[in-house]
C-alpha atoms as a PDB file:
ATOM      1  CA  UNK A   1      -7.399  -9.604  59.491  1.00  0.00           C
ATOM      2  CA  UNK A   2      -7.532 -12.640  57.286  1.00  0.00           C
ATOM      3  CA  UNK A   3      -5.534 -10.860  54.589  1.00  0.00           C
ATOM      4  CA  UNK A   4      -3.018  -9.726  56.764  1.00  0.00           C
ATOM      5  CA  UNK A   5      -2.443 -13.135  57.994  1.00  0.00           C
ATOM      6  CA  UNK A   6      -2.458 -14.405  54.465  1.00  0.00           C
ATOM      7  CA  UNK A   7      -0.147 -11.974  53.478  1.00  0.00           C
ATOM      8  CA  UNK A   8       2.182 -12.627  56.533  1.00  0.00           C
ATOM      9  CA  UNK A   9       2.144 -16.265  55.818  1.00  0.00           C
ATOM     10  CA  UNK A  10       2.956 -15.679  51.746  1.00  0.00           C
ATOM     11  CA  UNK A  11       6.058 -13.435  52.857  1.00  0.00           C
ATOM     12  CA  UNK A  12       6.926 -16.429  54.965  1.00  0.00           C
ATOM     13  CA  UNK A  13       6.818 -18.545  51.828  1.00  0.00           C
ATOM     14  CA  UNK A  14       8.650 -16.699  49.791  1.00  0.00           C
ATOM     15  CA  UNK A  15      11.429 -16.646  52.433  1.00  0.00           C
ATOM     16  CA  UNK A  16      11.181 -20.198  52.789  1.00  0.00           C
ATOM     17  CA  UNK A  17      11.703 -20.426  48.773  1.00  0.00           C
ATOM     18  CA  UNK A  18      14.257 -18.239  48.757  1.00  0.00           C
ATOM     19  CA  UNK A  19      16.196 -19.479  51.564  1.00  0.00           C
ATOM     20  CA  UNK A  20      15.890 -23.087  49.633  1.00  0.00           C
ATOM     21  CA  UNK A  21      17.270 -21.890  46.064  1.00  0.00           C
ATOM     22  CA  UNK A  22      20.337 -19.598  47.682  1.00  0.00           C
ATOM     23  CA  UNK A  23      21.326 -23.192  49.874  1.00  0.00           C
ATOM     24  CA  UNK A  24      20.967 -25.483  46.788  1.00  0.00           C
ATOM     25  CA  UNK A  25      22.722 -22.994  44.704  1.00  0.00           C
ATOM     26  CA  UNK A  26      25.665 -22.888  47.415  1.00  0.00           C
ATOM     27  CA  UNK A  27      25.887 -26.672  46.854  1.00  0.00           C
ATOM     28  CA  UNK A  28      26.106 -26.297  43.403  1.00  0.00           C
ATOM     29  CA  UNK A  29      28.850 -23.845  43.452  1.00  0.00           C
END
């Protein structure tokens, strides 16, 4: 259970990340 959370939560992240760099990259551009 723990590792699914943690896994859940690092997907989350990673979103998070990604949804950062593709919004600062629009700006950029």
């Amino acid at each position: 259970m723990r590792i699914q959370t943690w896994l859940l939560a690092s997907k989350c992240t990673h979103q998070c990340i990604y949804a950062s760099i593709f919004s600062s990259v629009k700006k950029s551009v």
